[in-house]
Protein backbone atom coordinates (compact mmCIF):
# COMPACT_ATOMS: atom_id res chain seq x y z
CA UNK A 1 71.21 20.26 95.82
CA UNK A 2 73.46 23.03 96.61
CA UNK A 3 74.35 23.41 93.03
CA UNK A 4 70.69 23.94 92.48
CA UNK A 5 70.25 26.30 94.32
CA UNK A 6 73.28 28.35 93.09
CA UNK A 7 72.00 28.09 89.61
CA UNK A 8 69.01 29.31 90.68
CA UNK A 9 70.27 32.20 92.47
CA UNK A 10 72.10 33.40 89.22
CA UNK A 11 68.83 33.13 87.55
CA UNK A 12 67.20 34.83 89.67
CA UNK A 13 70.06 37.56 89.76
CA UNK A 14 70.69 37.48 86.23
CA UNK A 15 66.42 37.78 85.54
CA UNK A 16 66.79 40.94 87.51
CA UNK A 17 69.80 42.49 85.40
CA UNK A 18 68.76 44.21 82.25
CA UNK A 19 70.41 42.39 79.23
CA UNK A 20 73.50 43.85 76.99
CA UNK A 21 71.14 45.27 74.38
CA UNK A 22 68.74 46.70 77.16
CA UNK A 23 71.80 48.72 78.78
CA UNK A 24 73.19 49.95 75.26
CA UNK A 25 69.42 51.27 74.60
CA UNK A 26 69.32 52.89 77.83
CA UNK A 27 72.86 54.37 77.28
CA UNK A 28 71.52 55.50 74.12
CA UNK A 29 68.09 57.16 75.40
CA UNK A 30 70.89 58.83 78.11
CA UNK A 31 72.69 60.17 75.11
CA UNK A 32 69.68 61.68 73.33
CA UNK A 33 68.46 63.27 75.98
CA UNK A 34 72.07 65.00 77.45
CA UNK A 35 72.27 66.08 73.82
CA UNK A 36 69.18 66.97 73.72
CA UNK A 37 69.63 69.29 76.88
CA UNK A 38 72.83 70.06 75.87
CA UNK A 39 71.49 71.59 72.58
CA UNK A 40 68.83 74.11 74.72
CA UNK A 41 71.12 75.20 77.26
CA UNK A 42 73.16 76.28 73.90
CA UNK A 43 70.00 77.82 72.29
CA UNK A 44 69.79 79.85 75.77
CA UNK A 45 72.97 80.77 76.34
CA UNK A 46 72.64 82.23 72.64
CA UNK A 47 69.68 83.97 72.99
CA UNK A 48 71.05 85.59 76.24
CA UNK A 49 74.16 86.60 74.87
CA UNK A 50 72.49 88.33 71.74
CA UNK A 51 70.47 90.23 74.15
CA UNK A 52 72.93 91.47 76.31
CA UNK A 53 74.94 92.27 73.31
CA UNK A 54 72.16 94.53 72.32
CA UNK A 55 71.56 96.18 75.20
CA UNK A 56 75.20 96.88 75.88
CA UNK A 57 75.61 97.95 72.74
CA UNK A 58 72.89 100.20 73.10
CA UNK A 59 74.38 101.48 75.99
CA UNK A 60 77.86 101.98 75.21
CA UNK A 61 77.28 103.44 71.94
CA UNK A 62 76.53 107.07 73.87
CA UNK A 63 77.68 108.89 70.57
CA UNK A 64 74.53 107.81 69.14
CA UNK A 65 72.41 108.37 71.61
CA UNK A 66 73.95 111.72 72.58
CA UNK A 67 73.05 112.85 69.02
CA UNK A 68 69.38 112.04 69.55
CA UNK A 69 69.04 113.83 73.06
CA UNK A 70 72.21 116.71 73.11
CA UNK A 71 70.23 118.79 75.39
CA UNK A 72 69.13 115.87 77.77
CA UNK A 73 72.85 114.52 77.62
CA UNK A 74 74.69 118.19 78.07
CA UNK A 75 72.31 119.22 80.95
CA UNK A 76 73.59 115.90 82.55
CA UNK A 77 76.94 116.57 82.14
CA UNK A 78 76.44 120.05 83.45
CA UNK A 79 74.96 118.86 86.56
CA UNK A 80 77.43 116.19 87.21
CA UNK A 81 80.28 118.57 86.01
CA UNK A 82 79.16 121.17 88.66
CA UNK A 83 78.80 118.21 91.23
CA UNK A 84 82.57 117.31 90.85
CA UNK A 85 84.04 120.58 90.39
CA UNK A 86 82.00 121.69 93.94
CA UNK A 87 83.48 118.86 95.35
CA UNK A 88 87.00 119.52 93.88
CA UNK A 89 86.70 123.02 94.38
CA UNK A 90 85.85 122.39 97.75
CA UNK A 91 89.19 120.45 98.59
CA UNK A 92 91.44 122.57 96.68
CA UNK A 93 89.98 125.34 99.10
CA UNK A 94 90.92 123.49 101.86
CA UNK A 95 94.31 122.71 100.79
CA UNK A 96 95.02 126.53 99.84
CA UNK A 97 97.62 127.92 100.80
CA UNK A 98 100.02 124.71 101.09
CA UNK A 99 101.95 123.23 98.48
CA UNK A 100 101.36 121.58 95.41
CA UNK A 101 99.38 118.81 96.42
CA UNK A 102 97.62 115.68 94.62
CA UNK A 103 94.47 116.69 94.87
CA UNK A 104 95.53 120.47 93.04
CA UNK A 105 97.23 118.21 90.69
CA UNK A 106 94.14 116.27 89.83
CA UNK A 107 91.75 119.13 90.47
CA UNK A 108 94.11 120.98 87.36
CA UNK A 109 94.48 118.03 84.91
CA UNK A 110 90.36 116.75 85.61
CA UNK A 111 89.26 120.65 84.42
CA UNK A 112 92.04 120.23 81.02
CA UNK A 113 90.63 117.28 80.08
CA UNK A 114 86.64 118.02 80.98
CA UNK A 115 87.59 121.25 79.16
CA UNK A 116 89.03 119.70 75.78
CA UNK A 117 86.05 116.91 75.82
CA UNK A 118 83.35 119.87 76.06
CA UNK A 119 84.65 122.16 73.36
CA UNK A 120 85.11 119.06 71.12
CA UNK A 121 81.81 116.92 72.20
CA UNK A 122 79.99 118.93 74.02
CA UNK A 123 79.74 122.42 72.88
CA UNK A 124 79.41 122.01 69.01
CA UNK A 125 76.24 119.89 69.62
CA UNK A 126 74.56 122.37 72.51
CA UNK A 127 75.10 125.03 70.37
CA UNK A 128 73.34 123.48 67.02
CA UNK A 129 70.55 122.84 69.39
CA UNK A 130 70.05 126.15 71.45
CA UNK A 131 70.46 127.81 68.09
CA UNK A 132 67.06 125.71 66.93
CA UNK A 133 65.53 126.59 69.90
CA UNK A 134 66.49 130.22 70.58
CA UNK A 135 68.04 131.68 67.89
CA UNK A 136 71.18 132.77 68.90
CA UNK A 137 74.58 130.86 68.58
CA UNK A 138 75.70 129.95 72.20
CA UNK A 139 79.35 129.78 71.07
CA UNK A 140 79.26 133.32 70.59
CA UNK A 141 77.63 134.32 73.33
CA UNK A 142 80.44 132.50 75.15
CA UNK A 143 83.42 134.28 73.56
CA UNK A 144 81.98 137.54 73.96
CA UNK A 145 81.82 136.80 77.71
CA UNK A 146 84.96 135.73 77.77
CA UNK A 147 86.48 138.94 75.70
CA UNK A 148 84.78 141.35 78.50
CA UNK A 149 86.46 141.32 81.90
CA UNK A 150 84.96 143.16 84.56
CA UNK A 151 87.07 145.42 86.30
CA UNK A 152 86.86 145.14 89.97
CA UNK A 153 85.23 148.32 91.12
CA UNK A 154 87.66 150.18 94.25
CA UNK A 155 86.22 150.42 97.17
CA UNK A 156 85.90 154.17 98.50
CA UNK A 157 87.14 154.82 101.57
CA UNK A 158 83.57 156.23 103.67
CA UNK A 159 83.96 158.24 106.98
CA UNK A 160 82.92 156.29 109.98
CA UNK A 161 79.95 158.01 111.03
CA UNK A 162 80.15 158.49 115.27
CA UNK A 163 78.01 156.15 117.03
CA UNK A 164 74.45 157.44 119.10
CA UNK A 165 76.74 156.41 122.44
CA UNK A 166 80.15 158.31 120.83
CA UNK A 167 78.34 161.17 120.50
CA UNK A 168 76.93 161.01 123.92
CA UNK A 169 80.02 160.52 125.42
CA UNK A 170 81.58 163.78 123.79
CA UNK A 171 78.61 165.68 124.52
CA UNK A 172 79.04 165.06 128.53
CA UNK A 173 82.51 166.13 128.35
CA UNK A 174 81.76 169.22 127.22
């Protein structure tokens, strides 16, 4: 009797365990469906890439979109270039009268370089545009203000006119 009911134990176990075929068909269906979601996560990943590829693109490729704005792009540099030559300016003020410091040093090299990237970039681009818009070439305008220097005008030496209270004070000792 005990055998009995060991045998029908198994049975009962075995009843409740899916077969060999039902496993490989679930293992199967598991399969499909991780490739399945496997093969959308690529299709996203994809599509996200190409996007940000675009807009990064688009973004980095400031050449381009310089030449469809100048004036937009040149009054943006001019604000930030007056921004950090304030601030520089402001430091190398502070530091006047010392030594050679870093921040001279950088303050020198930043206004070479922002120098040779506006009469390269900068400059030939403004000046096809104001020439559109106004008429003149900016360029010139430019040199000639650089070819005049203003003289600085001497200051005259002017009499120091007595005070109400000097002239008071000489008029009592009289």
């Amino acid at each position: 009797m005990a055998t009995k009911q060991i045998s029908t134990r198994s049975e009962t176990v075995a009843s409740n365990e899916p077969s060999k075929r039902q496993l490989q068909r679930q293992m199967e269906q598991t399969r499909e469906s991780l490739s399945e979601t496997v093969s959308e996560i690529k299709e996203t990943i994809d599509h996200e890439v190409r996007a940000v590829k675009k807009t990064v693109s688009g973004v980095l490729d400031y050449r381009e979109q310089f030449q469809k704005e100048p004036l937009v792009w040149s009054l943006g540099a001019l604000s930030a270039g007056f921004a950090l030559g304030y601030t520089i300016g402001y430091a190398h003020k502070n530091t006047k009268g010392g030594k050679q410091t870093a921040v001279i040093a950088f303050a020198d090299s930043m206004v070479e370089e922002l120098s040779t990237v506006g009469n390269v970039m900068v400059l030939p681009a403004l000046n096809a545009k104001i020439k559109e818009l106004f008429g003149f070439e900016f360029s010139e305008l430019l040199m000639q203000m650089k070819q005049t220097t203003k003289r600085p005008a001497k200051k005259k030496a002017h009499k120091r006119k007595p005070s109400k209270t000097m002239t008071k004070r000489v008029a009592r000792k009289k």
